[in-house]
Protein backbone atom coordinates (compact mmCIF):
# COMPACT_ATOMS: atom_id res chain seq x y z
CA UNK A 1 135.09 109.64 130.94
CA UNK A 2 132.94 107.25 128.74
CA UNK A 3 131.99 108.56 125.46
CA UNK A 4 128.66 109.49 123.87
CA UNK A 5 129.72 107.16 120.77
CA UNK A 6 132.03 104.68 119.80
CA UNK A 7 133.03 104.66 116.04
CA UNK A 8 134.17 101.68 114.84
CA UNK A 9 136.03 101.06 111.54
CA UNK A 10 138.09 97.88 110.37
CA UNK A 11 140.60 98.21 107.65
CA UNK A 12 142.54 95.43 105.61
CA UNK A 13 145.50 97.11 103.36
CA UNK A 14 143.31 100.29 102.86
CA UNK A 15 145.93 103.17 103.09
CA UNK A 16 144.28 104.61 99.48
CA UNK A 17 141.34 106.23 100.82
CA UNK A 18 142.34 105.45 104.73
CA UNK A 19 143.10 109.07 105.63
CA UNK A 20 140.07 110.71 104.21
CA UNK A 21 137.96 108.60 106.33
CA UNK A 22 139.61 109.41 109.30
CA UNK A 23 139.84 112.71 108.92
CA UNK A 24 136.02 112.84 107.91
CA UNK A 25 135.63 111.49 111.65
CA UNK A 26 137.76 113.58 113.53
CA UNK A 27 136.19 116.70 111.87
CA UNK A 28 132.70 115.59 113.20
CA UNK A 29 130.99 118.34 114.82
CA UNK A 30 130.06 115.94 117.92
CA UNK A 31 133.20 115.48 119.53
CA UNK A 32 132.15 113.50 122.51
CA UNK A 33 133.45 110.09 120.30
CA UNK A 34 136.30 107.21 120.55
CA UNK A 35 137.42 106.51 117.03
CA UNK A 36 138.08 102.23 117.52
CA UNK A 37 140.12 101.24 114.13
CA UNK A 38 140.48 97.58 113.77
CA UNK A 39 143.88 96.97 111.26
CA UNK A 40 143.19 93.36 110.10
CA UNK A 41 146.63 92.00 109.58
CA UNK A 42 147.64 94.83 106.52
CA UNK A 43 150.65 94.58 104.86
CA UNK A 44 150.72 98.03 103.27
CA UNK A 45 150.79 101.29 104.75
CA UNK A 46 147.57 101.02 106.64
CA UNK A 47 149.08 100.54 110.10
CA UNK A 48 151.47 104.24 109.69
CA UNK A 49 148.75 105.95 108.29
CA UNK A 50 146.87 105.00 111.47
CA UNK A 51 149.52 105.77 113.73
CA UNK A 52 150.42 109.29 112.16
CA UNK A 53 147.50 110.45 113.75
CA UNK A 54 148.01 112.31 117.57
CA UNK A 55 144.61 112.16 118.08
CA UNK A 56 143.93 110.91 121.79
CA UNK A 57 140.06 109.68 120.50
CA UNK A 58 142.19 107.20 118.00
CA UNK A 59 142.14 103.49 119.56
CA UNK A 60 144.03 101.38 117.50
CA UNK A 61 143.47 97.68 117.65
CA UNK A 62 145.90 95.30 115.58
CA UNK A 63 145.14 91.67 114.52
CA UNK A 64 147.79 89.31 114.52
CA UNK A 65 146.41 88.42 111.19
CA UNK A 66 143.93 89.02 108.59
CA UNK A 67 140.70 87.82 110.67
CA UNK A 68 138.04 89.18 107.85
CA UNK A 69 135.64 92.18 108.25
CA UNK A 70 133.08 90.51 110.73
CA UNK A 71 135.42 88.66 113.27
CA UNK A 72 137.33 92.48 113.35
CA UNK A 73 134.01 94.47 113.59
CA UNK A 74 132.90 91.99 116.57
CA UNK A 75 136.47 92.99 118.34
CA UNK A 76 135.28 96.58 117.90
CA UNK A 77 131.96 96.50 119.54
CA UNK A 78 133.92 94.05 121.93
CA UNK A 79 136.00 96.94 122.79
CA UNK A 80 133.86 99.83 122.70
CA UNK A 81 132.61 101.98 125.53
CA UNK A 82 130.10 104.18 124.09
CA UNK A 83 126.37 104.49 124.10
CA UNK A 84 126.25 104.39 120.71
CA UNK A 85 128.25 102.39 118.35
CA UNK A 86 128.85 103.97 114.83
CA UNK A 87 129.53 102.04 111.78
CA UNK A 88 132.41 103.47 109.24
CA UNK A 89 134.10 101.86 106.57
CA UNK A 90 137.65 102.84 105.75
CA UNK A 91 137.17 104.02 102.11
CA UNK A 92 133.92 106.00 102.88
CA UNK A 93 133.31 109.73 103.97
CA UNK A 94 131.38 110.91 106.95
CA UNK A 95 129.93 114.69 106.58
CA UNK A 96 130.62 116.63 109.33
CA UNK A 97 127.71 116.67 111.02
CA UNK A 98 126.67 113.04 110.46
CA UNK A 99 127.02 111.73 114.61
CA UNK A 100 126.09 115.16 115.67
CA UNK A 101 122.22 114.50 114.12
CA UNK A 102 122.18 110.41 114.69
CA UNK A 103 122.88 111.13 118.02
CA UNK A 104 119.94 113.39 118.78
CA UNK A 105 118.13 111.40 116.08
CA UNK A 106 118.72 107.93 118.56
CA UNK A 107 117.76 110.46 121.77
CA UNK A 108 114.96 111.54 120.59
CA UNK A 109 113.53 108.18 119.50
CA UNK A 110 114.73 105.82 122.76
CA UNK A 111 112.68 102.90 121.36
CA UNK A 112 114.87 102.66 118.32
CA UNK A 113 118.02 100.36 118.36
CA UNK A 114 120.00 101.00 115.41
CA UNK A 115 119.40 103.66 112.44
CA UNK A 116 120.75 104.52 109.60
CA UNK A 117 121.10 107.80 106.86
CA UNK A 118 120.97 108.64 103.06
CA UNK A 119 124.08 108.28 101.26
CA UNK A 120 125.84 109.75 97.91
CA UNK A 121 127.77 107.22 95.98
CA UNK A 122 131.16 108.83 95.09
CA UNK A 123 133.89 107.05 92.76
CA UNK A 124 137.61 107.15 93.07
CA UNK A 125 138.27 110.75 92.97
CA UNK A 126 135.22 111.61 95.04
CA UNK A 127 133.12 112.76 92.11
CA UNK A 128 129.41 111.50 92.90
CA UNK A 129 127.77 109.20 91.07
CA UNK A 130 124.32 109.08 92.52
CA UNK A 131 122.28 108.92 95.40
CA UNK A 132 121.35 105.74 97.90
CA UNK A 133 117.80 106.15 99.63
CA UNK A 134 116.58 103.55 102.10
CA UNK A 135 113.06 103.13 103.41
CA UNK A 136 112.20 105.53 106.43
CA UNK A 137 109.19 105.96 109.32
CA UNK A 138 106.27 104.18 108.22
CA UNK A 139 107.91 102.26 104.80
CA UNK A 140 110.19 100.56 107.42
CA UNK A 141 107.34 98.65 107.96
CA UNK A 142 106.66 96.54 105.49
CA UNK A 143 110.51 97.13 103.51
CA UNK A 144 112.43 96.30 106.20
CA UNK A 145 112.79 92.62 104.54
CA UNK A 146 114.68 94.38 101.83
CA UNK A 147 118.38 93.64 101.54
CA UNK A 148 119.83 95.97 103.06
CA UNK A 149 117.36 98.35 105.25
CA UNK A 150 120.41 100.17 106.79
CA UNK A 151 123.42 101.40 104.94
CA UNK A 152 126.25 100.21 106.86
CA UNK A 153 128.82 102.29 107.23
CA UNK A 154 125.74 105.07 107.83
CA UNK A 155 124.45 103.48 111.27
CA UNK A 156 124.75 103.96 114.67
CA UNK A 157 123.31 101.45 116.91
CA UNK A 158 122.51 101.39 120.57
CA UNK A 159 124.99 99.15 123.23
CA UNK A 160 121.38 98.61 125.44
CA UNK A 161 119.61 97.27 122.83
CA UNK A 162 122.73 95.37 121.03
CA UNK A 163 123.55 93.66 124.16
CA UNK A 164 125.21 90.32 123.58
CA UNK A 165 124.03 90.43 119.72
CA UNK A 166 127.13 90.41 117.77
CA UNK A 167 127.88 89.93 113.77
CA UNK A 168 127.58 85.98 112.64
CA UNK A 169 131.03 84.87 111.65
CA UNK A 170 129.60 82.44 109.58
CA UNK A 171 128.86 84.75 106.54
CA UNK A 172 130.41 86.20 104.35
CA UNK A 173 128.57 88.82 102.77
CA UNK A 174 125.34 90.10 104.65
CA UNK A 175 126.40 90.71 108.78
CA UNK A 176 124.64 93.91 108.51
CA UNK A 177 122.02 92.34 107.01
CA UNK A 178 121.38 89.56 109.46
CA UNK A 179 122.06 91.78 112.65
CA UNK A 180 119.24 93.93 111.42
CA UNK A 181 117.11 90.91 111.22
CA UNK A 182 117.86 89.52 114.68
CA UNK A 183 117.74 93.25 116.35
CA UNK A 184 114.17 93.68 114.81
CA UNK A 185 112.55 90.88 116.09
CA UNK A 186 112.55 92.81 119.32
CA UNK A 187 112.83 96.40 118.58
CA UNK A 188 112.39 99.09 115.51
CA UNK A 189 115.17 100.21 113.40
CA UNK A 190 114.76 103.23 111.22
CA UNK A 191 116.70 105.56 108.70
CA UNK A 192 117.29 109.65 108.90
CA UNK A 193 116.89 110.53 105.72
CA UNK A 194 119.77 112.92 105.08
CA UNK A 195 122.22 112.70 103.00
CA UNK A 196 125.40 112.19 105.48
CA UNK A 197 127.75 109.33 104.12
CA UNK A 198 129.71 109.59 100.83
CA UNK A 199 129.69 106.27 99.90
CA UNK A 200 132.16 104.89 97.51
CA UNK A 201 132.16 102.83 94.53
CA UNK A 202 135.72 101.41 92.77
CA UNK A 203 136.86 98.23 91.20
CA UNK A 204 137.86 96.97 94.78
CA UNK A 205 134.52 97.65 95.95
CA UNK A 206 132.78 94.22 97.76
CA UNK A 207 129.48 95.47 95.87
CA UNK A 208 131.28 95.35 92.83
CA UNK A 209 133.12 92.38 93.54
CA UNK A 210 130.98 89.64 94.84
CA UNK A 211 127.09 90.71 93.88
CA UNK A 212 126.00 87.13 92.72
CA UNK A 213 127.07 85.91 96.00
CA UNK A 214 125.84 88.80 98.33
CA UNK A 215 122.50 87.57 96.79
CA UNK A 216 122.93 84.24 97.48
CA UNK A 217 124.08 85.14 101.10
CA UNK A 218 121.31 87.39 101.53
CA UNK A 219 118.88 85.01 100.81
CA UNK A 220 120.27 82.45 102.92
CA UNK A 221 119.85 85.34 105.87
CA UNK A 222 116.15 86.09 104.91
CA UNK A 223 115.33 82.75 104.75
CA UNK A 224 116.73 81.90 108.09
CA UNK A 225 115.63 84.76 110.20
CA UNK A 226 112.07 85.53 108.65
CA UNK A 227 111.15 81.87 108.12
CA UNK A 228 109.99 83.39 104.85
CA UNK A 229 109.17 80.30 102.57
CA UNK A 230 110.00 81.56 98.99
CA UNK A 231 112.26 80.53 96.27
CA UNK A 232 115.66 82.36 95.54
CA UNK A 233 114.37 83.28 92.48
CA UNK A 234 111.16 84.50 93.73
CA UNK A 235 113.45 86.46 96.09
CA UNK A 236 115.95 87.59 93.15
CA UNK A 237 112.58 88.80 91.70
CA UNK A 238 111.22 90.70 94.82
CA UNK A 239 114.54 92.55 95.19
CA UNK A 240 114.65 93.61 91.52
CA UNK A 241 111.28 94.77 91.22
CA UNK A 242 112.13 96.29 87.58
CA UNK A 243 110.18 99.59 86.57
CA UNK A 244 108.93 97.35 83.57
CA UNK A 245 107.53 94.72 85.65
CA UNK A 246 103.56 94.21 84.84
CA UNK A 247 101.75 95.02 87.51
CA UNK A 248 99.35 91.79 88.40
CA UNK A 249 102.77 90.33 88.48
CA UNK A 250 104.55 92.82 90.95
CA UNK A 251 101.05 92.12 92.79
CA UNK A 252 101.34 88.72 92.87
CA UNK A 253 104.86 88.72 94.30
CA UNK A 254 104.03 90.99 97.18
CA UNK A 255 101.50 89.15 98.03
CA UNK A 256 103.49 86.18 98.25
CA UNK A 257 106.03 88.05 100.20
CA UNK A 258 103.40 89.58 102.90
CA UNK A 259 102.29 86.10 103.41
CA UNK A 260 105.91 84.63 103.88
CA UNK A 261 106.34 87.57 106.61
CA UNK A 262 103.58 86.97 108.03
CA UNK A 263 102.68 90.45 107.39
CA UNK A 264 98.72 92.04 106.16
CA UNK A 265 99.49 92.82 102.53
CA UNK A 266 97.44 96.33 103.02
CA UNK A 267 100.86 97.18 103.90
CA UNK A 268 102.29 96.73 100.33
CA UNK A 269 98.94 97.06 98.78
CA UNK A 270 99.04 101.03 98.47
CA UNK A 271 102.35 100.76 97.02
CA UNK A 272 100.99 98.23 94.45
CA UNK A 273 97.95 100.28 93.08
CA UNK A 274 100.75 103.52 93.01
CA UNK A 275 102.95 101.26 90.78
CA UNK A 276 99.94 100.18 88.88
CA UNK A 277 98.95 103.71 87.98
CA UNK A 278 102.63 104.73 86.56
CA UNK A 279 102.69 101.80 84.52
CA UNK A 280 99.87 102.22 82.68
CA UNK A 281 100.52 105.58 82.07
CA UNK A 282 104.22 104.50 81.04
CA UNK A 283 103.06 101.90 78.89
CA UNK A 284 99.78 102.39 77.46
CA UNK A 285 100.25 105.26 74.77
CA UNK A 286 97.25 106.89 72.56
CA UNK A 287 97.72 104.80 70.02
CA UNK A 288 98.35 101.68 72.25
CA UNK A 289 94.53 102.43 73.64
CA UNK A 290 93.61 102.59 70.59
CA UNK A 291 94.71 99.88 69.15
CA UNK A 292 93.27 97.84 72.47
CA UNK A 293 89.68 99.46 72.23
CA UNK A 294 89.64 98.47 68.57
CA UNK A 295 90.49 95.12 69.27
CA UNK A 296 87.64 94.74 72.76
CA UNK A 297 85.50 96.36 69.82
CA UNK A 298 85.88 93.73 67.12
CA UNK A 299 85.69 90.99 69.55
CA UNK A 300 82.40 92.07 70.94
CA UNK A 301 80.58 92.64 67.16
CA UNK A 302 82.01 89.36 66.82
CA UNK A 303 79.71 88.35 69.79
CA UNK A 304 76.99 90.39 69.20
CA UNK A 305 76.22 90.24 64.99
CA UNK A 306 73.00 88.25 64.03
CA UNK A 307 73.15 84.40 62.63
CA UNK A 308 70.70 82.50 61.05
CA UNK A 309 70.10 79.03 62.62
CA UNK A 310 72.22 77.32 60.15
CA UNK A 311 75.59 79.60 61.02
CA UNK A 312 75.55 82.24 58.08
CA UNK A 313 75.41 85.85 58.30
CA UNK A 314 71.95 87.26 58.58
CA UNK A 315 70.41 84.58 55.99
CA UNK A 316 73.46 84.89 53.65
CA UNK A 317 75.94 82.67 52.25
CA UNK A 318 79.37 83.75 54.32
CA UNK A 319 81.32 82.03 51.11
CA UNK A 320 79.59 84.38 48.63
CA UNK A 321 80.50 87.72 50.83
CA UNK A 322 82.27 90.44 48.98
């Protein structure tokens, strides 16, 4: 019988955290699933860890050799059978009743193709760290340019809408990124914001690893599928966003960015007077306004005192003031 979803998970010499993550999916409370594991050439114990399992849901795939995380995950949508494909990464944590609510999430919204959730970032021991929120319902709109919209091992994506669209082998960092891209030219992608991935963060980590050049990457991918004409560094900028950023500034960027995506910038604009508001209030203290309405104050006496024609101060010699 075909299943409801198809999980898919490639691994490459990941028998640390491997068995959590598997056991996080077989505990789901859905259970209509076929757990695809993609075992990309490992040389340590990835491939017994796999195999201990009895499970008949457990489809393991092995690759001759290391192939790299987007030729495997392209073998694993290859292979599935499921309405929905689920992302999972093999040092992450599903909750248990993560597919069970992005599966009647993705029924109840049929014009979606792919969606995501919240995550908690957890570190080696499974402590967490802190939280990962992504834009949802109407913020998808105009932050869905935003590297990346969807956590990845957090989505679930629909086979009708995927159709022949697989991951570009070509990069590096930034599949998920680009797929998103392509898939909403045509159709929406959203987030559920719960919290149902444990997400985690250690030294071996490809977000700790290789930042500078998931920028790069990512940029290359906006630049290609949004046609957006803007500098890397303009980009850099627009992903940063610091909380210390003036205003007219942050303004001015949007703008830009609206423009490049051919966007209105109404969309960003209510999110640019918001921003506006907390920074003043951050940055302009008592004595701050003060000091500012003392200075407007000067400037306009200086403006406004009387001169005589020849320049002095009401009649008087400016040399011989006190």
């Amino acid at each position: 019988m075909t299943p409801k979803v198809s999980v898919v998970m490639s691994v490459y010499n990941g028998e640390r955290y491997l068995r959590q993550a598997i056991d996080s999916i077989l505990g789901q409370t859905c259970t209509d699933f076929e757990f695809i594991i993609i075992d990309d050439g490992s040389t340590d114990a990835t491939a017994d860890v796999i195999s201990s399992y009895g499970d008949p849901r457990v489809r393991l795939i092995k690759n001759g050799e290391n192939l790299g995380l987007t030729r495997s995950l392209n073998i694993g949508l290859d292979a599935a059978s499921g309405e929905y494909v689920a992302r999972m990464d093999s040092d992450d944590v599903s909750l248990p009743e993560r597919l069970e609510k992005q599966v009647a999430y993705m029924d109840e919204h049929p014009e979606i193709a792919a969606s995501g959730t919240w995550a908690r970032d957890i570190d080696q021991e499974g402590n967490i760290l802190s939280s990962k929120r992504v834009p949802f319902g109407k913020r998808m709109n105009y932050d869905f340019w935003r590297p990346s919209p969807l956590i990845h091992p957090a989505t679930i994506i629909r086979v009708t809408h995927l159709g022949d669209l697989r991951y570009d082998s070509r990069i590096k960092y930034g599949q998920d990124y680009d797929l998103w891209l392509r898939l909403i030219k045509k159709y929406k992608i959203d987030n559920l914001p719960e919290y149902l991935l444990l997400y985690r963060v250690h030294n071996d980590s490809i977000t700790r690893i290789s930042w500078p050049e998931q920028l790069r990457s990512a940029y290359e991918v906006f630049y290609r599928q949004t046609g957006g004409a803007i500098s890397f560094e303009l980009f850099v900028e627009l992903v940063s966003l610091a909380p210390n950023l003036n205003p007219i500034r942050r303004a001015l960027l949007t703008h830009r960015l609206a423009r490049a995506l051919g966007r209105p910038y109404f969309r960003y604009l209510r999110e640019d007077i918001l921003y506006a508001g907390n920074w003043l209030r951050l940055h302009l203290t008592f004595k701050a306004i003060k000091f500012r309405l003392l200075n407007i104050a000067y400037h306009l006496w200086q403006r406004i005192r009387p001169r005589t024609t020849n320049g002095s101060l009401n009649g008087k010699d400016p040399s011989r003031l006190p």
